[in-house]
Protein backbone atom coordinates (compact mmCIF):
# COMPACT_ATOMS: atom_id res chain seq x y z
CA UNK A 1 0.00 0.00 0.00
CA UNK A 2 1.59 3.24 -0.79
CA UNK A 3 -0.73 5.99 1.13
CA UNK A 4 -1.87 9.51 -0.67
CA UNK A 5 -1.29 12.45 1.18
CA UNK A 6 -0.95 16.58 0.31
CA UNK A 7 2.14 18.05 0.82
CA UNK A 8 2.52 19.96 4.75
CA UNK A 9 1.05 22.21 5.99
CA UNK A 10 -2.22 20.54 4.64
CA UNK A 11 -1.15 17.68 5.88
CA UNK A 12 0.00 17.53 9.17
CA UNK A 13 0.05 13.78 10.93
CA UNK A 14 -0.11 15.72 14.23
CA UNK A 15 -4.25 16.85 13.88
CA UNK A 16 -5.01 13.30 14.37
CA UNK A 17 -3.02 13.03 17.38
CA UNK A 18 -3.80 16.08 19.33
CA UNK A 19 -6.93 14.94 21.48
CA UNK A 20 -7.80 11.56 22.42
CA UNK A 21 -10.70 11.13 20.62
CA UNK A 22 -9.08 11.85 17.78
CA UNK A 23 -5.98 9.44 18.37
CA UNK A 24 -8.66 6.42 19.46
CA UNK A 25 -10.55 6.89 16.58
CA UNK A 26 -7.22 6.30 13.97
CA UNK A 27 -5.83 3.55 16.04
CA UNK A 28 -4.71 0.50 13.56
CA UNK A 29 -4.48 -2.38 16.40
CA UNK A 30 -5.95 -2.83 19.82
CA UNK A 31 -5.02 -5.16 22.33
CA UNK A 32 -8.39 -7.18 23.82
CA UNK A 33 -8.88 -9.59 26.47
CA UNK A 34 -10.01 -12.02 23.50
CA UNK A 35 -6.34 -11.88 22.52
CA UNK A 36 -4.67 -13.43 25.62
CA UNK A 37 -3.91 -17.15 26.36
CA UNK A 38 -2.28 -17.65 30.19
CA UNK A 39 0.34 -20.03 30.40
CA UNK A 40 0.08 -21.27 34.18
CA UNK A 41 3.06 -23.72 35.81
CA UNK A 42 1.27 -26.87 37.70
CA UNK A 43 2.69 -29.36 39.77
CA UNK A 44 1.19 -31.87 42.59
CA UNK A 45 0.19 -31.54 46.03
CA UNK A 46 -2.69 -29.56 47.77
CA UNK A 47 -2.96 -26.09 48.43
CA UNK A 48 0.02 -25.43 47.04
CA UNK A 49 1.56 -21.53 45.44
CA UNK A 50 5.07 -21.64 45.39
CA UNK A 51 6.66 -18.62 44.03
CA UNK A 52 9.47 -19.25 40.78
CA UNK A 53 12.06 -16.70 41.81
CA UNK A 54 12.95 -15.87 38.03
CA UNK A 55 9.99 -15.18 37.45
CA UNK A 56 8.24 -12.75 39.90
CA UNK A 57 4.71 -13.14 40.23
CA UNK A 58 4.38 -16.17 38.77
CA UNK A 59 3.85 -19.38 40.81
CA UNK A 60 3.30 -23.12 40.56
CA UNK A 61 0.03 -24.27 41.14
CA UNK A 62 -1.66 -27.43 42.60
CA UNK A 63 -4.04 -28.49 40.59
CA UNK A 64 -6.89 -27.33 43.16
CA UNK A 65 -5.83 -23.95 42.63
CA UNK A 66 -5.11 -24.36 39.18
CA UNK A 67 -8.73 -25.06 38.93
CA UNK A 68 -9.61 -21.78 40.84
CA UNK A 69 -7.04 -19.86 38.10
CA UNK A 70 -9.40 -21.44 35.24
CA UNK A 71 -12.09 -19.58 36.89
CA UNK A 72 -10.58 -16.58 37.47
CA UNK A 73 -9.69 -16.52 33.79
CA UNK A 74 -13.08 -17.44 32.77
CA UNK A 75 -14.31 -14.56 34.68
CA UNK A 76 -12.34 -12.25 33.20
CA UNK A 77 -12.99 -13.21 29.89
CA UNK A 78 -9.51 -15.12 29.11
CA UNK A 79 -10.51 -17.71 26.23
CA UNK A 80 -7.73 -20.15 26.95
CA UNK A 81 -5.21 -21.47 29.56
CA UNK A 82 -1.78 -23.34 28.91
CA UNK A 83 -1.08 -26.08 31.45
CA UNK A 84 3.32 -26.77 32.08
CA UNK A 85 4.14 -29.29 34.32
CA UNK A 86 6.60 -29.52 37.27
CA UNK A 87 7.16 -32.98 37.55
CA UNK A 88 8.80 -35.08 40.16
CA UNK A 89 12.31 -36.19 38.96
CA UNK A 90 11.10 -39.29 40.43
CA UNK A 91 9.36 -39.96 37.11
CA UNK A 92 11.47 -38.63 34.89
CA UNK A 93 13.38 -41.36 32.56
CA UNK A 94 15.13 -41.91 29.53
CA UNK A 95 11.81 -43.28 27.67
CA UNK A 96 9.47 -40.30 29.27
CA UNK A 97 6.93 -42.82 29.37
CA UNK A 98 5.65 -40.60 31.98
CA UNK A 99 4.79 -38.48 29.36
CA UNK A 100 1.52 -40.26 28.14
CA UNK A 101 0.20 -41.85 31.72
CA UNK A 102 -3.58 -40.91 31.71
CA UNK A 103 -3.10 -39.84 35.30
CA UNK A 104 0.38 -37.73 35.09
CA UNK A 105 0.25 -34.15 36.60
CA UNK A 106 -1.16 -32.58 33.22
CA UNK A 107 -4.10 -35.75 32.56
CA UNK A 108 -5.24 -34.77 35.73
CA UNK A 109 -5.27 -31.36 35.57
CA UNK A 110 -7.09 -31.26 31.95
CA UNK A 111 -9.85 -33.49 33.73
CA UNK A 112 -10.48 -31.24 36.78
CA UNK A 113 -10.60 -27.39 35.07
CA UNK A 114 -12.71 -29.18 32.41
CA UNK A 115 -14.96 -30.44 34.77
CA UNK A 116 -15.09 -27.22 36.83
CA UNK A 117 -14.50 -24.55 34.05
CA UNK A 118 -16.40 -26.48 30.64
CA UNK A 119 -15.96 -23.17 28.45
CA UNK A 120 -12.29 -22.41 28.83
CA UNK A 121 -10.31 -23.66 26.16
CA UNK A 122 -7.54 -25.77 27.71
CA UNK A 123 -4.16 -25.96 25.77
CA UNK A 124 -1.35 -27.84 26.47
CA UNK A 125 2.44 -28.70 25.67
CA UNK A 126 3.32 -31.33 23.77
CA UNK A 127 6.97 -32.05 24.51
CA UNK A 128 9.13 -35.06 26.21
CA UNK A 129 11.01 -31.78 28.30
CA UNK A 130 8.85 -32.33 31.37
CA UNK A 131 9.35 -36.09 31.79
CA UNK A 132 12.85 -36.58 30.24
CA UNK A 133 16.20 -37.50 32.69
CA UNK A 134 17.87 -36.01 29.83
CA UNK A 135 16.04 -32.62 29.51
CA UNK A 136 15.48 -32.70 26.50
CA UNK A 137 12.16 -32.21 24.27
CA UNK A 138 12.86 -35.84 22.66
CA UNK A 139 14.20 -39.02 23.20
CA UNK A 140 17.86 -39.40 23.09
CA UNK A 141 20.41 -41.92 22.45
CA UNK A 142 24.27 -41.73 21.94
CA UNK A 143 23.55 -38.40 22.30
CA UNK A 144 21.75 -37.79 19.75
CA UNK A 145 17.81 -36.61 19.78
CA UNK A 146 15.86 -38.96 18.29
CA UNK A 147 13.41 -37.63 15.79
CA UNK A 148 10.89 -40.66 14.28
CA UNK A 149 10.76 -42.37 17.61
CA UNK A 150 9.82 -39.13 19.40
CA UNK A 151 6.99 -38.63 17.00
CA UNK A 152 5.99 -42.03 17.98
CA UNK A 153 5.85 -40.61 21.36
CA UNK A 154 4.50 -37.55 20.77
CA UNK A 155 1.51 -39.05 19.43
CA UNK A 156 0.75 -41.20 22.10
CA UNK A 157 0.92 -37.96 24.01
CA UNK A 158 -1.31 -36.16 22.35
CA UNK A 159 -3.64 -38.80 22.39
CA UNK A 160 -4.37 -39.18 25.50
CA UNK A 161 -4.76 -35.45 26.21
CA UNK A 162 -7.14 -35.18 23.69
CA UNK A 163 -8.81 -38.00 25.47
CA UNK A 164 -8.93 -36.13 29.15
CA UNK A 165 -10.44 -33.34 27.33
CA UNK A 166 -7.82 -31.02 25.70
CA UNK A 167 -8.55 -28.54 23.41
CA UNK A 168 -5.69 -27.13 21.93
CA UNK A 169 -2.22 -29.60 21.83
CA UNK A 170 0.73 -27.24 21.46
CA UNK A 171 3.38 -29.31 19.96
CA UNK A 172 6.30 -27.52 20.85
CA UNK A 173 9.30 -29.68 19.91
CA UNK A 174 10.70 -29.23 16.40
CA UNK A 175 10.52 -32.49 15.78
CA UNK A 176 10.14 -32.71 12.16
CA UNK A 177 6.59 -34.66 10.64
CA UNK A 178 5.08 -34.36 14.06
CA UNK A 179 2.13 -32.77 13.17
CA UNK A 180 0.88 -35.13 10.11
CA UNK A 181 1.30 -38.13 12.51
CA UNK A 182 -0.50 -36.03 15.61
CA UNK A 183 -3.46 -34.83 12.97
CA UNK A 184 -3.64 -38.41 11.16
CA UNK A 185 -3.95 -40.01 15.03
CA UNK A 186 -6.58 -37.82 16.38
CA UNK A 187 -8.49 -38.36 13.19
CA UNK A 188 -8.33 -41.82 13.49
CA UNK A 189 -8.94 -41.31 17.18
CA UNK A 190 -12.44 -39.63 16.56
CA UNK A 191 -10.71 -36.48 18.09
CA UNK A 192 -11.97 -34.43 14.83
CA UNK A 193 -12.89 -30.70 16.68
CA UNK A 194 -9.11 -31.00 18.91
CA UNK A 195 -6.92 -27.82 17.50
CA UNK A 196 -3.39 -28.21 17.37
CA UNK A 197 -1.41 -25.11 17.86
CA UNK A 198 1.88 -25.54 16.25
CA UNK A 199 5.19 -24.25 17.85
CA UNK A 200 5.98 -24.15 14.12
CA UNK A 201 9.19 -21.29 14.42
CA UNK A 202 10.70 -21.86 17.81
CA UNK A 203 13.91 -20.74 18.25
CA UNK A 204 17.26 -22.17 19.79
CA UNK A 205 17.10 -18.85 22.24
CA UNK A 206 18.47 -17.57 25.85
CA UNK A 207 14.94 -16.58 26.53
CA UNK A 208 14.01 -19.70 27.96
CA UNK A 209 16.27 -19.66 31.16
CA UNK A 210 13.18 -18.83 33.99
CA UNK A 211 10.84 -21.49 32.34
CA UNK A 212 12.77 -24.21 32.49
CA UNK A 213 13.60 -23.45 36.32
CA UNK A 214 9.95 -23.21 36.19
CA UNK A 215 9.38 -27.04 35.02
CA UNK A 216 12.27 -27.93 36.58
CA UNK A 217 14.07 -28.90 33.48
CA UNK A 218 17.29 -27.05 33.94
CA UNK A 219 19.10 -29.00 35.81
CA UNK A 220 18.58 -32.36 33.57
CA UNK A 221 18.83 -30.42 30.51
CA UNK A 222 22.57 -31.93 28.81
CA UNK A 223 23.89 -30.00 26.16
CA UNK A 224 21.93 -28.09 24.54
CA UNK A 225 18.85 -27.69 21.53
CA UNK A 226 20.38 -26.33 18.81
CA UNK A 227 19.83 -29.17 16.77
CA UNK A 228 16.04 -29.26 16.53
CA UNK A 229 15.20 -25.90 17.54
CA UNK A 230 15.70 -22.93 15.38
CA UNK A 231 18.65 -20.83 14.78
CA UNK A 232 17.72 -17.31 15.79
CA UNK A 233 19.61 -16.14 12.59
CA UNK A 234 17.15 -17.68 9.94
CA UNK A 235 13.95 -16.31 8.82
CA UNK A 236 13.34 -17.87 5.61
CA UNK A 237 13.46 -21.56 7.34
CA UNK A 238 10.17 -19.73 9.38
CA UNK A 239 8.04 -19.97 6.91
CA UNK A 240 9.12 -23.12 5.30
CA UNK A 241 8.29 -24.91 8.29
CA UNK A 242 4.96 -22.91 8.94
CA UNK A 243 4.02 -24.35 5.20
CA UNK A 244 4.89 -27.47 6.29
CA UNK A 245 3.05 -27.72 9.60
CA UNK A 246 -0.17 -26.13 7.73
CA UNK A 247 -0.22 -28.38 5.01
CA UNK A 248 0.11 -31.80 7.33
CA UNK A 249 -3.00 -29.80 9.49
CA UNK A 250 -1.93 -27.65 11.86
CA UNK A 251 -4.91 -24.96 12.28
CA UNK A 252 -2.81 -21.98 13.92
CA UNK A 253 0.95 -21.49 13.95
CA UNK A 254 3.21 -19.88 16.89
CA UNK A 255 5.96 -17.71 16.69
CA UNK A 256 8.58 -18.03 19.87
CA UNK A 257 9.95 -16.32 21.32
CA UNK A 258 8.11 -13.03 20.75
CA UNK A 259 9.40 -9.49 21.00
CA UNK A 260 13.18 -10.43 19.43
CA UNK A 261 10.90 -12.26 16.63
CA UNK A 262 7.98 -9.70 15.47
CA UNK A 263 9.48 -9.45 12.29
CA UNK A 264 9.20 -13.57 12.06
CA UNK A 265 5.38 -12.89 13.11
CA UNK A 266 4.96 -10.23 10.19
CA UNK A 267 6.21 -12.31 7.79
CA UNK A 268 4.02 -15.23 8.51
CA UNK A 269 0.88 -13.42 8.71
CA UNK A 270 1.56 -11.92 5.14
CA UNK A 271 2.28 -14.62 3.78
CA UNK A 272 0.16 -16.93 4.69
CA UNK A 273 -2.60 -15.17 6.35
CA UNK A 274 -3.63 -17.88 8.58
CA UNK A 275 -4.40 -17.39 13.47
CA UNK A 276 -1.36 -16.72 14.03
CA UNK A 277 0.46 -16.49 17.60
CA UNK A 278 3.05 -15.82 19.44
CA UNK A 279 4.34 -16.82 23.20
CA UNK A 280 5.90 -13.38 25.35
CA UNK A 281 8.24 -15.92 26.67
CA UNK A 282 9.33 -16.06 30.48
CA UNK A 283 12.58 -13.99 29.88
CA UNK A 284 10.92 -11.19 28.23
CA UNK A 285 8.70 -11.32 31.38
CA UNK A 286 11.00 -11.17 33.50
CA UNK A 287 12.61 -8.70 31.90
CA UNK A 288 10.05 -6.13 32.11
CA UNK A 289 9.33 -7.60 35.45
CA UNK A 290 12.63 -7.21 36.80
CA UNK A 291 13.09 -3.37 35.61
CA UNK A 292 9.96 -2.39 37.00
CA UNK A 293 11.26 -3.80 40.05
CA UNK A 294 13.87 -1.72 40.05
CA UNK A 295 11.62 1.77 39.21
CA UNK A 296 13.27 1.62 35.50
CA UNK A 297 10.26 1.39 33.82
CA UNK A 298 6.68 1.91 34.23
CA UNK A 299 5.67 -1.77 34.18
CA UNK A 300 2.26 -1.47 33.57
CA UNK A 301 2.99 0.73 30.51
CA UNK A 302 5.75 -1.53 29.16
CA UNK A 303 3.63 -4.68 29.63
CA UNK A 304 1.15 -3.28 27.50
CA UNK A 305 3.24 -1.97 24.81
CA UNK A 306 4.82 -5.00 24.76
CA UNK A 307 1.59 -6.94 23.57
CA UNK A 308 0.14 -4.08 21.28
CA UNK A 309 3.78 -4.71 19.69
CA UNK A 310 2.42 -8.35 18.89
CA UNK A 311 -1.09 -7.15 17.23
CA UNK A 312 1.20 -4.24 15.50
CA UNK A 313 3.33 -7.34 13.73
CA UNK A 314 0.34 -9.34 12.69
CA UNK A 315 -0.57 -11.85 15.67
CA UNK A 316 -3.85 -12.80 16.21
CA UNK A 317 -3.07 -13.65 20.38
CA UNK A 318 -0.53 -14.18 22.67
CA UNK A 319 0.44 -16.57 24.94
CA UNK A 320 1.59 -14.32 28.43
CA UNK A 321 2.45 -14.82 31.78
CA UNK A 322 0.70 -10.96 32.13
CA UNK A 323 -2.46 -12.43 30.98
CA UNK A 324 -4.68 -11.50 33.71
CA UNK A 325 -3.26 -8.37 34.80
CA UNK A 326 -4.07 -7.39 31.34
CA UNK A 327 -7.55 -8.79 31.40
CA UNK A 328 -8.24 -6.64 34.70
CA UNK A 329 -6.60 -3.62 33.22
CA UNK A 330 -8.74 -3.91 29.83
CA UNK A 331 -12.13 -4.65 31.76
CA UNK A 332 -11.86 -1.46 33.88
């Protein structure tokens, strides 16, 4: 689009700025509570909020008061929630056959905020990170990630979370093929109406440092992902693999991380005009978290820059650790 305009002074971009009624009224993008998907950290016990320390504010959640955040989110008018597990390293193993036990952490916690909370969307990660002694998002031998045996996995993942009543799977390992098999299982399945939300372009990035204290993956992680996720220098490779994961049925694609990757989320939208997302990862949160903090910047303000920034480049939500702050600040 190349935009028509007189020459100054009878233009001047400033008339449309000087009142707020004026500068509401020519606003291109606005941020809405219909935007917003809240990733929330579980993990077992009763009763439990224990505060993650890199990232303030946030805390794990039994699944009792994970329930009680579904509602809170339903009530302000959050569509969906993201469920991460802390599991026990007591389950954790080289085959993550944790990963796919109808009654892990996550099964369980699907089945309670859907019995409790029946309109909130529940999405969820599909990854081996949680329940892997190696810390890593698929099965590894030698040293080496395994990538058809992980899909194998993967599937039987996704299966049974679309069977405790998921309805968005997240895939979110860069495995490649993953989402054919997933979307050719859950058809088969009878799981026809389950979304899957690609992680189509995630990144090999230092971003990730808070949630994986978060999940408790740090520690087991060895090495490190470079060889399935992406490389933060590429952009092309983005949409390659979003083509891919639409054509083997992915219905909306994610961009992560976010704010160093807008230009990744402009692209894709462009191109291929499909819902597209992004996740405001847990070091951008802490980030602004950690400099309002300090009195270096207005948090409130930043935080919601920060997400206008993502319906500026094109996405159609985001998935935020600010959600509900938002959603109160939005509501009035």
């Amino acid at each position: 689009m190349r935009p028509t305009q007189a020459a100054y002074p009878a233009t001047r971009f400033r008339r449309l700025r000087s009142q707020d009624a004026l500068r509401r009224l020519a606003q291109e993008n606005v941020l809405t509570v219909d935007d917003l998907i809240w990733p929330i950290f579980i993990r077992d016990g009763a009763g439990i909020e224990e505060p993650i320390h890199s990232m303030p504010g946030v805390n794990r959640l039994s699944i009792d008061l994970a329930v009680r955040a579904a509602e809170q989110a339903a009530s302000l008018g959050i569509p969906a929630i993201c469920l991460f597990p802390y599991t026990d390293p007591s389950v954790k193993t080289a085959g993550c056959e944790e990963a796919w036990n109808p009654e892990n952490l996550t099964n369980r916690c699907i089945r309670a905020i859907k019995a409790a909370v029946p309109g909130i969307a529940v999405m969820t990660d599909i990854a081996l990170d949680p329940y892997n002694a190696h810390g890593h998002d698929g099965l590894v031998r030698d040293g080496i990630i395994l990538n058809d045996e992980t899909v194998e996995a993967l599937v039987r993942m996704a299966l049974v979370q679309a069977e405790c009543g998921a309805d968005i799977l997240g895939p979110s390992d860069m495995m490649d093929g993953r989402i054919g098999a997933m979307r050719a299982a859950l058809e088969a399945a009878g799981h026809r109406d389950v979304a899957i939300l690609s992680y189509s372009a995630k990144y090999a990035s230092a971003f990730y440092g808070p949630f994986r204290d978060a999940v408790g993956a740090s520690g087991a992680l060895k090495g490190d992902k470079k060889t399935y996720q992406m490389n933060p220098g590429n952009s092309d490779e983005a949409l390659r693999l979003i083509e891919r994961d639409l054509r083997e049925g992915a219905d909306m694609v994610m961009v992560k991380p976010g704010m160093p990757y807008l230009d990744i989320c402009r692209r894709v939208k462009d191109a291929f005009g499909v819902p597209t997302y992004a996740y405001q990862v847990s070091g951008e949160y802490a980030m602004i978290m950690g400099a309002a903090e300090h009195g270096w910047i207005d948090g409130e303000k930043a935080m919601l820059e920060s997400l206008l920034g993502f319906k500026r480049a094109g996405c159609d939500g985001v998935l935020t650790y600010f959600a509900p702050r938002v959603a109160r600040l939005l509501r009035g």
